[in-house]
Protein backbone atom coordinates (compact mmCIF):
# COMPACT_ATOMS: atom_id res chain seq x y z
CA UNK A 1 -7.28 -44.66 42.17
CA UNK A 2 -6.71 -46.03 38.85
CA UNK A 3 -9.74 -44.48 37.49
CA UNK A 4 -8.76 -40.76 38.06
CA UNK A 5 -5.61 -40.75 35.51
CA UNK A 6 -8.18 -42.64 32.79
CA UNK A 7 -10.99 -40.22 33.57
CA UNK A 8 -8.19 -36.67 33.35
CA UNK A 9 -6.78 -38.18 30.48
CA UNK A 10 -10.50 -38.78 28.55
CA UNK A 11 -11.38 -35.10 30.11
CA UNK A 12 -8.25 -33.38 29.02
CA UNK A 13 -9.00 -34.75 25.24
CA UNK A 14 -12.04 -33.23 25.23
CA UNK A 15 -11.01 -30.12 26.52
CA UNK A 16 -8.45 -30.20 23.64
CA UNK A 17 -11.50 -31.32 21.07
CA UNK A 18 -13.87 -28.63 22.44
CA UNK A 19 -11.13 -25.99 21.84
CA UNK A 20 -10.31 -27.26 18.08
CA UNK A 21 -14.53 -26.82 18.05
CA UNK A 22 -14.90 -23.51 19.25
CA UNK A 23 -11.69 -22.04 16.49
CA UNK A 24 -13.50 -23.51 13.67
CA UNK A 25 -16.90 -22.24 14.75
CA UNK A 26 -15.02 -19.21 15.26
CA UNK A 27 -13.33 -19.47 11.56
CA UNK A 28 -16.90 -20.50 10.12
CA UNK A 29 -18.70 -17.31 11.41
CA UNK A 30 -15.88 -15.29 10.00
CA UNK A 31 -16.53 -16.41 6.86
CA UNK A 32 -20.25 -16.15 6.96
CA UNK A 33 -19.73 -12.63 7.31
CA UNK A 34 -17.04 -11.99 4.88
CA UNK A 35 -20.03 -13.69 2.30
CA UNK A 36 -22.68 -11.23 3.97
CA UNK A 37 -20.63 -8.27 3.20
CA UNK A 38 -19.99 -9.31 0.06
CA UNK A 39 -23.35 -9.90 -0.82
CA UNK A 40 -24.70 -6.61 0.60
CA UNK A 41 -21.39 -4.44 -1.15
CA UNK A 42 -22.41 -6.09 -4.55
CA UNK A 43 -25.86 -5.06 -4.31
CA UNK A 44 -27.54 -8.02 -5.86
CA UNK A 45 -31.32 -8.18 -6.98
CA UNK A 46 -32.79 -7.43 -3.43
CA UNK A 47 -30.12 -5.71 -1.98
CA UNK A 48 -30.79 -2.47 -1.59
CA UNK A 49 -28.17 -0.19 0.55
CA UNK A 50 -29.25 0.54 4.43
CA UNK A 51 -30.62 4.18 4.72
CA UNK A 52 -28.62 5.95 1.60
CA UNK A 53 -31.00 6.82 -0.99
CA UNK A 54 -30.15 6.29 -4.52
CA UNK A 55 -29.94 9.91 -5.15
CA UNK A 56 -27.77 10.59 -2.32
CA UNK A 57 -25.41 7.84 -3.92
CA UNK A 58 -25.56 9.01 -7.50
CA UNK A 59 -24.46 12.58 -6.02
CA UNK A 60 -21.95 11.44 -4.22
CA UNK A 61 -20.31 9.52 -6.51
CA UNK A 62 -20.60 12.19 -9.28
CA UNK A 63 -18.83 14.94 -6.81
CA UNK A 64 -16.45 12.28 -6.44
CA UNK A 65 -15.74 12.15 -9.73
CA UNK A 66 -15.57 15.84 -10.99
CA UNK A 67 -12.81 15.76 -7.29
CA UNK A 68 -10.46 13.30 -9.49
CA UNK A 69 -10.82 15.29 -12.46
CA UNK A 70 -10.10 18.56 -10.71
CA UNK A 71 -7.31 16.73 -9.14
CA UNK A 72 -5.91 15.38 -12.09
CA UNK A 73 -5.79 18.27 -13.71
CA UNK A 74 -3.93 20.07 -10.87
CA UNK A 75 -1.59 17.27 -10.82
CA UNK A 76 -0.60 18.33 -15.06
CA UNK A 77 -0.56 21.54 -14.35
CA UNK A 78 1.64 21.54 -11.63
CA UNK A 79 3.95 19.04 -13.32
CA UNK A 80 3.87 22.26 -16.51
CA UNK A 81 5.16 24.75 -13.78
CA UNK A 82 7.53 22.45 -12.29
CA UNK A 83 8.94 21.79 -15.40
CA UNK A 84 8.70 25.74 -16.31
CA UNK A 85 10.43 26.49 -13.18
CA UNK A 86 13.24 24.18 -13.96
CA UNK A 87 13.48 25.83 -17.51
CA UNK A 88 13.58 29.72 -15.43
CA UNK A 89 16.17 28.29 -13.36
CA UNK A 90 18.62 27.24 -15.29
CA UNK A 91 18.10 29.79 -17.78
CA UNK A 92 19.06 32.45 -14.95
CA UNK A 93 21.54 30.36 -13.32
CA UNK A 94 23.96 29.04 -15.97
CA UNK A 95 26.23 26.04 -14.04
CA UNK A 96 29.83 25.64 -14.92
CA UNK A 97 29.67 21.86 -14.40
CA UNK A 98 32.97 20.88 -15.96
CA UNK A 99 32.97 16.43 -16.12
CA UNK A 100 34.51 15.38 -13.35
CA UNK A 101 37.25 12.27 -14.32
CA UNK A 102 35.92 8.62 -12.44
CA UNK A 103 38.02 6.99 -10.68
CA UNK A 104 39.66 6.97 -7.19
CA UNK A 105 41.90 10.62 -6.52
CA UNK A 106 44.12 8.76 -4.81
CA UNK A 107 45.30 6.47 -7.12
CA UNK A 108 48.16 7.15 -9.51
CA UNK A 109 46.60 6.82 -12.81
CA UNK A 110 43.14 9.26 -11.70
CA UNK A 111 41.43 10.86 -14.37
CA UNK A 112 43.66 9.11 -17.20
CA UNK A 113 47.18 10.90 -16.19
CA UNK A 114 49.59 8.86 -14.88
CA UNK A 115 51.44 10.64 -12.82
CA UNK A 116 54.71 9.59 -10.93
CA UNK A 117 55.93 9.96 -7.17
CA UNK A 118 58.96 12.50 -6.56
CA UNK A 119 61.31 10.72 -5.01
């Protein structure tokens, strides 16, 4: 009888070991491909990209390209009429924004005037 707790206690441990084993193999094939992708996305001396010819790539990233100009240029040009439309707007709607005094209304002293309770 007193070899069953010795022989659960020596199996539990390496239950607990094996465990601690399989998260670093785990955490060691992670990185292994992490380093594979990297390798293959910075396209070293061999590397050559799975089934995209170079022409398809060079297209792709040159429509890509003339996209963010187009885009860019959109994005001045709509900043121009924004700005435009702001100009239109307050030219045809004047305001009659009179400065408004800071301060709490309901104190006695609002706005600089100190003014007195009728009593």
């Amino acid at each position: 009888m007193s070899q069953q707790p010795l022989i659960l206690k020596s199996f539990l441990k390496v239950c607990v070991w094996w465990s601690h084993l399989q998260g670093q193999i785990y955490e060691i094939g992670s990185h292994v491909a992490e380093q594979l992708r990297i390798r293959q996305g910075a396209g070293g001396v061999n590397a050559k990209p799975p089934g995209i010819p170079p022409e398809k790539k060079m297209r792709s990233l040159v429509t890509h390209r003339k996209l963010m100009d187009i885009s860019r240029a959109q994005g001045q040009e709509m900043l121009l009429l924004r700005e435009e439309l702001e100009r239109l707007r307050l030219r045809t709607f004047p305001s009659f924004v009179e400065k408004r005094p800071t301060g709490n209304p309901d104190d006695l002293a609002y706005g600089g005037i100190n003014r007195k309770i009728a009593a």
